[in-house]
Protein backbone atom coordinates (compact mmCIF):
# COMPACT_ATOMS: atom_id res chain seq x y z
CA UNK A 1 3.23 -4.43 26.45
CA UNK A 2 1.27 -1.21 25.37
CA UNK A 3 2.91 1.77 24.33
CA UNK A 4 0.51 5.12 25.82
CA UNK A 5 0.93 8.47 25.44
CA UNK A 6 -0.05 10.94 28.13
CA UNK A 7 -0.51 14.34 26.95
CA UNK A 8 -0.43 16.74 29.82
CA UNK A 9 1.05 20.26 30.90
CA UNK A 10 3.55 19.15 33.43
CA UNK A 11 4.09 22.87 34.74
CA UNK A 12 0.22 22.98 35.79
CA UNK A 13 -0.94 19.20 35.71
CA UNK A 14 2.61 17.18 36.55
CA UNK A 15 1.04 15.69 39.51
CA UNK A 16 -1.58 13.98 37.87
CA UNK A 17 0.27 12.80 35.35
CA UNK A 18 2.43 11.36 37.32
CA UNK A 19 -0.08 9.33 39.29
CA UNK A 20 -1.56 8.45 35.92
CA UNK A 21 2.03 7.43 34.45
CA UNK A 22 2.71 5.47 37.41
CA UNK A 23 -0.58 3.57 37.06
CA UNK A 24 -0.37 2.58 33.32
CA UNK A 25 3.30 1.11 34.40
CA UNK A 26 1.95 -0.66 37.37
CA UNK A 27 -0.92 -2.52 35.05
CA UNK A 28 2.43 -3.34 32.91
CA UNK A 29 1.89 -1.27 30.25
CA UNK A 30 4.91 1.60 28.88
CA UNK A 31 3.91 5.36 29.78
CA UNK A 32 4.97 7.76 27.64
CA UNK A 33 4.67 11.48 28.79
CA UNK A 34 3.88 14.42 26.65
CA UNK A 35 4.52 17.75 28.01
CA UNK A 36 2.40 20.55 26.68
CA UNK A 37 2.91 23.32 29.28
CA UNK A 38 4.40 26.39 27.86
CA UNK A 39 5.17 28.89 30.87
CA UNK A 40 6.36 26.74 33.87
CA UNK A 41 8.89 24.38 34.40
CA UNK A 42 7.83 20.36 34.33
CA UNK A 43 7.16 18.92 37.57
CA UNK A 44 8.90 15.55 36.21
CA UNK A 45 11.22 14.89 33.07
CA UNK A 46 8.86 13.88 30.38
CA UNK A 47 9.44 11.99 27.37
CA UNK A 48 8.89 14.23 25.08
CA UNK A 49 9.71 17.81 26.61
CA UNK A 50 7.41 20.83 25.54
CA UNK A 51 10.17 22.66 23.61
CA UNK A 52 9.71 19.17 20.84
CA UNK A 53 5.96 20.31 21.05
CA UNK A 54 6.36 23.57 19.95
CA UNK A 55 8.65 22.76 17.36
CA UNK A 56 6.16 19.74 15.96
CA UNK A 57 3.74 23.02 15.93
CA UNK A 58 5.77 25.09 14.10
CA UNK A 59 7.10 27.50 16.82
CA UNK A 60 9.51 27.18 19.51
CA UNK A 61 9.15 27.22 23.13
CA UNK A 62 10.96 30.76 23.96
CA UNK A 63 9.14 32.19 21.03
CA UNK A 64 5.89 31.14 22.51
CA UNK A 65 6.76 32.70 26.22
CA UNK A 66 8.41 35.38 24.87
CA UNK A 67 4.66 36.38 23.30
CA UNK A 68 2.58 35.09 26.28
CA UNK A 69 -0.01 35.24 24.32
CA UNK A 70 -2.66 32.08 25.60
CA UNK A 71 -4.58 31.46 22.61
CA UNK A 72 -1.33 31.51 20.40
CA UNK A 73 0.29 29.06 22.52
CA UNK A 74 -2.71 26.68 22.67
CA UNK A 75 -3.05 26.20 18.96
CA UNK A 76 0.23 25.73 18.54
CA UNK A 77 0.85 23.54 21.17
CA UNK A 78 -2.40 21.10 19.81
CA UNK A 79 -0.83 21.55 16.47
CA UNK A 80 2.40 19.74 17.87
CA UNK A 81 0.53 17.72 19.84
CA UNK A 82 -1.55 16.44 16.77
CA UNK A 83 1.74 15.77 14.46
CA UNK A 84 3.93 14.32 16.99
CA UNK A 85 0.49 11.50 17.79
CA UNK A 86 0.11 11.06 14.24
CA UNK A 87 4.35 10.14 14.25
CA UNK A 88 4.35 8.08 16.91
CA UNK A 89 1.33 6.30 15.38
CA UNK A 90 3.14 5.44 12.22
CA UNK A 91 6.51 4.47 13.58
CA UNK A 92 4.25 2.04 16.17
CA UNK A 93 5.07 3.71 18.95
CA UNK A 94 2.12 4.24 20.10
CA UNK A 95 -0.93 1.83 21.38
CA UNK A 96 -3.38 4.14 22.95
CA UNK A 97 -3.27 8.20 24.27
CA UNK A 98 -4.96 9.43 27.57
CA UNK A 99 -5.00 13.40 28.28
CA UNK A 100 -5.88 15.42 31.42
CA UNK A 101 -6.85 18.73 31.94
CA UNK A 102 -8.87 21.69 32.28
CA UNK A 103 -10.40 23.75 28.62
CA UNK A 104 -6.56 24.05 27.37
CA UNK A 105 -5.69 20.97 28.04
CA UNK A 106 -9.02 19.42 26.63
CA UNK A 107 -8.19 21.71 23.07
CA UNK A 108 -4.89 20.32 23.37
CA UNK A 109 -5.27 16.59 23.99
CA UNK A 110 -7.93 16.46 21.75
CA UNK A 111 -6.02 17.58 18.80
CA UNK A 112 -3.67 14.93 19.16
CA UNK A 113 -6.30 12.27 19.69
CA UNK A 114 -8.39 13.67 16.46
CA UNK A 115 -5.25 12.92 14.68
CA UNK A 116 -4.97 9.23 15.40
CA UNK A 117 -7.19 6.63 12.93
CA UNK A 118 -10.33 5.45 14.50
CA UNK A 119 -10.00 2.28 16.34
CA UNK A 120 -6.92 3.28 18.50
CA UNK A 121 -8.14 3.67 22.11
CA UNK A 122 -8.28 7.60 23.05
CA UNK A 123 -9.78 8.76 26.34
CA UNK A 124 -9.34 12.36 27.39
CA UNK A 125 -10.10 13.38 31.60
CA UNK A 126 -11.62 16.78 31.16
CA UNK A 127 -13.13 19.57 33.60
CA UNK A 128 -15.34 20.10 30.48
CA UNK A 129 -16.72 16.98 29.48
CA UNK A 130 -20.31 17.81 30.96
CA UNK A 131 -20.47 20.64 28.44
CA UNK A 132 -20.61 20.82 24.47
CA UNK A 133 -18.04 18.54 23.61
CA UNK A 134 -18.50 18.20 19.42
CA UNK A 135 -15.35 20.87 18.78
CA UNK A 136 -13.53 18.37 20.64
CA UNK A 137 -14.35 14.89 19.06
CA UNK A 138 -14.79 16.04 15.70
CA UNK A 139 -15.40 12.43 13.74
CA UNK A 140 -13.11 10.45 15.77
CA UNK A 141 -13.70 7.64 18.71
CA UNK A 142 -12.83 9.97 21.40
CA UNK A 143 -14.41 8.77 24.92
CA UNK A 144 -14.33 12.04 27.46
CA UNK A 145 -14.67 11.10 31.18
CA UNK A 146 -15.78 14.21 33.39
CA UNK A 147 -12.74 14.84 35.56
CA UNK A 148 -15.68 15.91 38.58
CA UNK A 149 -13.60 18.20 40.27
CA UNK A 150 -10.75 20.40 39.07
CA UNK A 151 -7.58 19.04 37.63
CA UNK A 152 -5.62 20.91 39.98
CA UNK A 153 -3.62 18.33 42.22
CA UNK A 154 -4.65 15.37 44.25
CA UNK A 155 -6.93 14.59 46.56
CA UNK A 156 -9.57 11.81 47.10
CA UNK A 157 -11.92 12.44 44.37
CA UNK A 158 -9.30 13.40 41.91
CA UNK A 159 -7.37 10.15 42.72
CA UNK A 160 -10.18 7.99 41.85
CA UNK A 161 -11.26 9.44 38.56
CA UNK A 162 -7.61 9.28 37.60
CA UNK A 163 -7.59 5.46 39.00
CA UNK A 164 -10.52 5.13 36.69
CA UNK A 165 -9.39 6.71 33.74
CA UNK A 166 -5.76 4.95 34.14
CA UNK A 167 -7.25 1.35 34.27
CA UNK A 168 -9.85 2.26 31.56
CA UNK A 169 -6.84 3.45 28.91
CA UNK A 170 -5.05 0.42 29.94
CA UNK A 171 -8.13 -2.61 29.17
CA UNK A 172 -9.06 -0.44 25.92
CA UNK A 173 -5.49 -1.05 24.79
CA UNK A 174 -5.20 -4.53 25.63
CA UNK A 175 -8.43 -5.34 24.28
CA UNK A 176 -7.08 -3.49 20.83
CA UNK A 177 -4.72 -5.93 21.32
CA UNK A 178 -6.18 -9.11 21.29
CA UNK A 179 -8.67 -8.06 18.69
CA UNK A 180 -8.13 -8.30 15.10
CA UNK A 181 -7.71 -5.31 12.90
CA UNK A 182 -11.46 -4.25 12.48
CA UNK A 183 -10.90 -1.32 10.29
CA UNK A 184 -8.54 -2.57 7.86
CA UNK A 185 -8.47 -1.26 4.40
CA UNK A 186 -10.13 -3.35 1.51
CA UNK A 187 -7.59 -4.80 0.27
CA UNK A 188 -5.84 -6.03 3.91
CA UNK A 189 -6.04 -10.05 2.94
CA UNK A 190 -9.06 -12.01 5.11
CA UNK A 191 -11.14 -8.92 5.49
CA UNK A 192 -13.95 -8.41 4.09
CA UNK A 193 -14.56 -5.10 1.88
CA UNK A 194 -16.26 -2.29 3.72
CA UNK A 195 -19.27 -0.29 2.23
CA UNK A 196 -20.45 3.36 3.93
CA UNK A 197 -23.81 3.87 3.71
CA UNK A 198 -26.07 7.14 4.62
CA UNK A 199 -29.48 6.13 7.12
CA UNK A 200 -32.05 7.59 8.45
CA UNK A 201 -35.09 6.84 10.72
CA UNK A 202 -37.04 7.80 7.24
CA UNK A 203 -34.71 5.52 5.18
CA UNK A 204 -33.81 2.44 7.48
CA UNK A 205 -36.08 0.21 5.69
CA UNK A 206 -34.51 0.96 2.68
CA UNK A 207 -31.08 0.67 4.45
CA UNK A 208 -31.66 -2.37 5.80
CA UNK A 209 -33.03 -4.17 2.93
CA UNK A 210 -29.63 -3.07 1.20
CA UNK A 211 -27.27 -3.71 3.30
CA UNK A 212 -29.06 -7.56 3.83
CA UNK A 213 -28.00 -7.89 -0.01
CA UNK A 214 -24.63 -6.40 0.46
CA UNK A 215 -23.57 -8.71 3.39
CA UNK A 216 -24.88 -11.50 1.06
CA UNK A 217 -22.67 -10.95 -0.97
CA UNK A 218 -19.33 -10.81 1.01
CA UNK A 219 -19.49 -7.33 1.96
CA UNK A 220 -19.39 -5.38 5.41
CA UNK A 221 -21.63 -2.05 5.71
CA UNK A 222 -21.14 0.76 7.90
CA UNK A 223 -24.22 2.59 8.71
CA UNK A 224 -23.91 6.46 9.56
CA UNK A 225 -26.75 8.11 11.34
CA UNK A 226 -27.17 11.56 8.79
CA UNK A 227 -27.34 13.37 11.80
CA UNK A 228 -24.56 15.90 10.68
CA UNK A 229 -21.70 14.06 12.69
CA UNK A 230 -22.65 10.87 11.18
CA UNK A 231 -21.78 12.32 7.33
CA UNK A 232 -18.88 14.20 8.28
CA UNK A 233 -17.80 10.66 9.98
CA UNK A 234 -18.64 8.58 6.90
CA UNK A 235 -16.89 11.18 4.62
CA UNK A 236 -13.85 10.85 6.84
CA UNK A 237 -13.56 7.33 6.96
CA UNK A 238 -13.72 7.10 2.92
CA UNK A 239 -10.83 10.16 2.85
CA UNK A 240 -8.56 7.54 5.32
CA UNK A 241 -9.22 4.71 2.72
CA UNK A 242 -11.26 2.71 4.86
CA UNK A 243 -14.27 2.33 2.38
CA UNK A 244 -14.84 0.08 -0.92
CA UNK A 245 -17.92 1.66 -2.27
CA UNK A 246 -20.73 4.21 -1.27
CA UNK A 247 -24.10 3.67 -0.69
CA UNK A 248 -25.17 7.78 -0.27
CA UNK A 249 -28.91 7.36 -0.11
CA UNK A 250 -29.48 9.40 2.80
CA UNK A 251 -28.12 12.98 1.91
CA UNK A 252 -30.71 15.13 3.65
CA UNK A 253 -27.80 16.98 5.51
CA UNK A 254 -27.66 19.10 2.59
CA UNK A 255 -31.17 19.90 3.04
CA UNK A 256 -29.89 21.73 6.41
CA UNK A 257 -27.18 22.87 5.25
CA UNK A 258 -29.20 24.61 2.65
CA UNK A 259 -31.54 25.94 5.16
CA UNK A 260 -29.83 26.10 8.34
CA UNK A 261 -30.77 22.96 9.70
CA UNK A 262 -29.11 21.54 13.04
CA UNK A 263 -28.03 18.03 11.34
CA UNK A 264 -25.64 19.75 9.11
CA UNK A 265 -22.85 17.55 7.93
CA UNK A 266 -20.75 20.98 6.28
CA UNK A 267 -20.43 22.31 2.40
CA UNK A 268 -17.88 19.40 1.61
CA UNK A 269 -20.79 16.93 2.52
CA UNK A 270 -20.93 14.03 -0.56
CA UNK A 271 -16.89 14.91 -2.27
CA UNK A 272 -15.13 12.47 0.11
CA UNK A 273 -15.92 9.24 -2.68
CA UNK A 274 -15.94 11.50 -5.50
CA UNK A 275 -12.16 12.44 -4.32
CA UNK A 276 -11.21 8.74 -3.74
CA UNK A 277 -12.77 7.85 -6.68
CA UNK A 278 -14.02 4.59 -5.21
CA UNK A 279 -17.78 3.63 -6.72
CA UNK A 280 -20.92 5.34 -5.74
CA UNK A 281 -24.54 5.56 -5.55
CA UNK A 282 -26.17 8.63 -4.37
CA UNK A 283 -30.04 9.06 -3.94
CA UNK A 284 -31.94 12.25 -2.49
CA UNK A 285 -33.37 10.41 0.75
CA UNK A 286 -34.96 13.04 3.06
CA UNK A 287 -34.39 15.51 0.81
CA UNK A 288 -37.81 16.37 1.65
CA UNK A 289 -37.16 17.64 5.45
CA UNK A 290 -34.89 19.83 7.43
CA UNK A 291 -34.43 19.18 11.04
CA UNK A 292 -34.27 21.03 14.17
CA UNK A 293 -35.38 21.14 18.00
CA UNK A 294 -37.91 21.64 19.48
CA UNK A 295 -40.54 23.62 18.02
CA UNK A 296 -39.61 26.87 19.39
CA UNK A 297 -36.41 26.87 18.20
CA UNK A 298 -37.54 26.87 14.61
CA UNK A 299 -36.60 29.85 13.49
CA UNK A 300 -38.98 32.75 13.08
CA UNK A 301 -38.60 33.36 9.33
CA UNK A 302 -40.22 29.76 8.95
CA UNK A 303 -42.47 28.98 12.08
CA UNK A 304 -44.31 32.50 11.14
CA UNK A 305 -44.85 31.74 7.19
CA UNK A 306 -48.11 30.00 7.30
CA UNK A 307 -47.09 28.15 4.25
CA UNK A 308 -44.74 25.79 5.43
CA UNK A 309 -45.22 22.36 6.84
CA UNK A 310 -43.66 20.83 9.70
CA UNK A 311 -44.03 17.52 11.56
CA UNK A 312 -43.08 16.69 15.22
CA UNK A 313 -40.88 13.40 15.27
CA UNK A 314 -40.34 13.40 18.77
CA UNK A 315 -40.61 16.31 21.70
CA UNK A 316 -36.59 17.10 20.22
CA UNK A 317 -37.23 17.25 17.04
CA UNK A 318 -39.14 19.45 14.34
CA UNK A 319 -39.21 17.85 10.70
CA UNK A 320 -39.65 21.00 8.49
CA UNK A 321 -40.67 20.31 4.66
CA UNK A 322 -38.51 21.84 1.65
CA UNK A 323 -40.38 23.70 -0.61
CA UNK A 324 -40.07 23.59 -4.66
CA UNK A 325 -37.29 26.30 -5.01
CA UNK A 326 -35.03 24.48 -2.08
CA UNK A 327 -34.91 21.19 -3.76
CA UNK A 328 -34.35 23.12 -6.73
CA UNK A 329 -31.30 24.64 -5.35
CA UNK A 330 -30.52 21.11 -3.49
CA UNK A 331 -30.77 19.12 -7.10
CA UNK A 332 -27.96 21.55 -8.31
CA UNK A 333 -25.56 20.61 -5.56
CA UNK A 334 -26.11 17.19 -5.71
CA UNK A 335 -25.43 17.36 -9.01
CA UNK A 336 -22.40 19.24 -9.39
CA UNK A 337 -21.03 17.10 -6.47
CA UNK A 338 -21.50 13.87 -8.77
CA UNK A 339 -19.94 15.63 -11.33
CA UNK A 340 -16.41 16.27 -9.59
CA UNK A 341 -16.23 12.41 -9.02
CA UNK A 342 -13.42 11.09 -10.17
CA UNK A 343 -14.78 7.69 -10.12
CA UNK A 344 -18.13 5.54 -10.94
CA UNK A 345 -21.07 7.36 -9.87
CA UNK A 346 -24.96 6.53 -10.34
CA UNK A 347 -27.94 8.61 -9.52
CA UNK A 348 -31.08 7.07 -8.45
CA UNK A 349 -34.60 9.14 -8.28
CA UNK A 350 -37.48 7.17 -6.52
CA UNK A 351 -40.10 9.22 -7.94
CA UNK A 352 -42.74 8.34 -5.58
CA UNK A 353 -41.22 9.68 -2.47
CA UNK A 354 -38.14 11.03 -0.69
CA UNK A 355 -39.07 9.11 2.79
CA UNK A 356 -41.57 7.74 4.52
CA UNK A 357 -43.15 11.04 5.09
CA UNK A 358 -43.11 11.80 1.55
CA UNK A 359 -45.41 8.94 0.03
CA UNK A 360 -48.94 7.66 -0.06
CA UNK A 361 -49.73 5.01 1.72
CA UNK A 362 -53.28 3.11 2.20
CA UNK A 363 -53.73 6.08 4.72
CA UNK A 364 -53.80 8.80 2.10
CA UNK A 365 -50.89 10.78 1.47
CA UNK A 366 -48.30 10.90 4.59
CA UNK A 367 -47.68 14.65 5.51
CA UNK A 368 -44.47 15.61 3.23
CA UNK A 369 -46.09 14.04 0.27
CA UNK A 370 -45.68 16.96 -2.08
CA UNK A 371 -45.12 15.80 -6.06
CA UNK A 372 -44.40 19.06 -6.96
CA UNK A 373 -41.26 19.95 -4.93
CA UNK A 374 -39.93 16.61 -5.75
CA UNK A 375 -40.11 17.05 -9.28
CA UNK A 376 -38.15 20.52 -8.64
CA UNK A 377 -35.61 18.30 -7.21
CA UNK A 378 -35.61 15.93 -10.22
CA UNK A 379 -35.50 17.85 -12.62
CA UNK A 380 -32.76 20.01 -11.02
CA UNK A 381 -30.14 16.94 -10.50
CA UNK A 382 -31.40 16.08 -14.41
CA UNK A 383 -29.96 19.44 -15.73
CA UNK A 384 -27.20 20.31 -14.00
CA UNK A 385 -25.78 16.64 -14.42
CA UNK A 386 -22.99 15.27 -16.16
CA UNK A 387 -24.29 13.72 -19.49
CA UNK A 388 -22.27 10.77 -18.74
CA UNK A 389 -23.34 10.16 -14.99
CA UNK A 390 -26.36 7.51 -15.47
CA UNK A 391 -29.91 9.13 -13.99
CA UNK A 392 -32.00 6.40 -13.27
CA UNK A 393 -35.63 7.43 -12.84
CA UNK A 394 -37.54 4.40 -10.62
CA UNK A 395 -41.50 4.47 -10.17
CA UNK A 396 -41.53 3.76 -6.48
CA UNK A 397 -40.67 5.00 -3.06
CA UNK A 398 -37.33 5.10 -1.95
CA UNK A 399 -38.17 2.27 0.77
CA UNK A 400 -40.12 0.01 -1.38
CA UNK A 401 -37.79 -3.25 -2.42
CA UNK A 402 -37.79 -2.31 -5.69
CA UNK A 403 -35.50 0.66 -4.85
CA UNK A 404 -33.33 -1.18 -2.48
CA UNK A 405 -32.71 -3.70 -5.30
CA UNK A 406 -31.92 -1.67 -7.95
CA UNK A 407 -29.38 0.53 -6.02
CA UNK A 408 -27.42 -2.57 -4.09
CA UNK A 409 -27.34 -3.74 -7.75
CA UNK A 410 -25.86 -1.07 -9.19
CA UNK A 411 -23.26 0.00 -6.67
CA UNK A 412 -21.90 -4.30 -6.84
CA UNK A 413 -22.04 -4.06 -10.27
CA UNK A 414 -19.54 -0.93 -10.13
CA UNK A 415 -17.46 -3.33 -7.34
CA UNK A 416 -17.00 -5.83 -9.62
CA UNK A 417 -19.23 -7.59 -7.74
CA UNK A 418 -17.45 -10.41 -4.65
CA UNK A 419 -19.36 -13.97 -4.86
């Protein structure tokens, strides 16, 4: 038997969570109710009663009606919702979480769910689920189901997606259940060590040549898409101590960040391994681009300077080539990033090309092929540098084996290797 939260505000939302408490009992699993109203009175005695909410959120409950103040008492109430799933979690008391509601709830439940390790089952019934929904699953496995209508008491449509949502929380927690522990740490006995590693579309060969060698040699790789939410989610991952070793080959976020890009992954972007001190190789892949949409969302300031190359990917997105003096600012920050590591780090500089797009092929040179900027990038990381980080300086493209070879070596050579 399951323990799974429902977080709900039983003044507003009590009947639904009532039908959805009585559901996860019926399927034989053990409901237990959350109540995150604030102003009314719960339709049903929950488990844990609002006031415990508050106080988990540093406030109390008479404080927070006493102020009526809306915003106030939804971030305190997700604070308290976000300790008291993270408590439960330790103390194994609970299996799985399901919220319900309308934009407060959603900020609410989803708090508590970001706070839970990725791999517990987390599904959150939301009037805003057709919308944006990144503020609200951050880096974790969050699933949100569109609620359709209103979550504003029950009625034939309601009932369904609440039937749905009530037998989908209960077969994600029994198949958690029958599963092994897939994200165990490194040293959890039978498992084998986990390796993060940065990808994308312009790096997969590279990638996947890598990560063949890895799993050859008794390791398991995690590939994040360096689509902004992919980095942040590798960087969080390696924080919880889920990682062995870095494979950061892929770190043209920064290249947005730098420039306003729409796949940026944040200014803490590359400090997670450092931090943990677990081993690390970090190459400039797709250094050479900044992303965004479509081409008329580029912004003015570079779609009007006649200088500046760009390259359609696909109808969604605009590849947008970083000139000298960007990857001269970019080779500083990846630099002083290496430098606050607290453990092994390597740099590796394929000086024939930051991507596909950047190299010459028996085509010519591909459209981002510009020495000149990359070389402003080199030179950059080179100077700013800790003497004692090892720069290795390889006369190839960053997909050609040769590259994949010498990195995978490296970073199992910091490992200690695993036969």
């Amino acid at each position: 038997m399951a323990t799974i939260a429902i977080i709900a505000a039983l003044d507003t939302k009590g009947e639904e969570a009532r039908l959805v408490r009585d559901l996860i009992a019926a399927r034989g699993h053990r409901p237990l109710v959350v109540d995150t109203g604030v102003m009314g009175e719960p339709r049903f005695a929950p488990d844990i009663p609002a006031e415990e909410v508050a106080r988990a959120g540093g406030t109390t409950l008479a404080a927070l009606r006493a102020r009526a103040d809306r915003g106030e008492a939804i971030t305190a109430m997700a604070a308290g919702a976000a300790a008291l799933a993270r408590r439960l979690h330790q103390e194994g008391r609970l299996d799985g979480i399901i919220g319900l509601g309308g934009s407060a709830g959603t900020a609410v439940g989803s708090a508590a769910m970001r706070a839970l390790p990725v791999g517990v089952p987390k599904l959150l019934v939301s009037t805003v689920a057709a919308g944006n929904v990144a503020p609200y699953i951050g880096t974790r496995d969050l699933t949100l189901m569109y609620s359709v209508v209103d979550v504003a008491g029950i009625n034939r449509l309601s009932r369904a997606v609440l039937a749905n949502a009530a037998g989908m929380i209960g077969g994600a927690v029994e198949a958690a259940a029958q599963r092994a522990t897939q994200m165990a740490t490194p040293a959890s006995e039978g498992e084998r060590p986990l390796l993060a590693a940065s990808m994308f579309g312009n790096t997969t060969r590279l990638v996947d040549a890598a990560r063949a060698i890895f799993e050859q040699r008794g390791y398991e790789v995690l590939v994040f898409h360096a689509t902004g939410t992919g980095g942040r989610t590798m960087e969080d991952l390696i924080r919880d101590g889920f990682i062995a070793g870095s494979y950061d080959v892929t770190t043209t976020e920064w290249a947005d960040e730098l420039c306003g890009g729409v796949f940026t992954a944040g200014p803490t972007r590359l400090e997670a391994a450092g931090e943990r001190g677990i081993p690390q190789v970090i190459a400039p892949g797709c250094l050479d681009m900044v992303n965004f949409g479509p081409q008329e969302t580029v912004p003015a300031r570079y779609r009007d300077d006649p200088a500046r190359k760009f390259y359609l990917w696909n109808p969604q997105v605009t590849l947008m080539r970083t000139t000298p003096a960007e990857n001269a600012q970019l080779g500083k920050i990846i630099a002083e990033k290496a430098n606050a590591a607290r453990g092994p780090v390597q740099l590796f500089l394929p000086l024939r090309g930051l991507s596909l797009l950047d190299s010459v092929t028996e085509q010519g040179p591909q459209p981002f092929w510009w020495p000149e900027a990359d070389r402003a990038l080199f030179e950059a990381i080179k100077q700013h540098v800790r003497p004692d980080i090892p720069v290795h300086e390889l006369d190839c493209n960053i997909n050609d084996p040769q590259f994949a070879q010498a990195t995978a070596g490296a970073l199992l050579a910091m490992l200690g290797g695993r036969q």
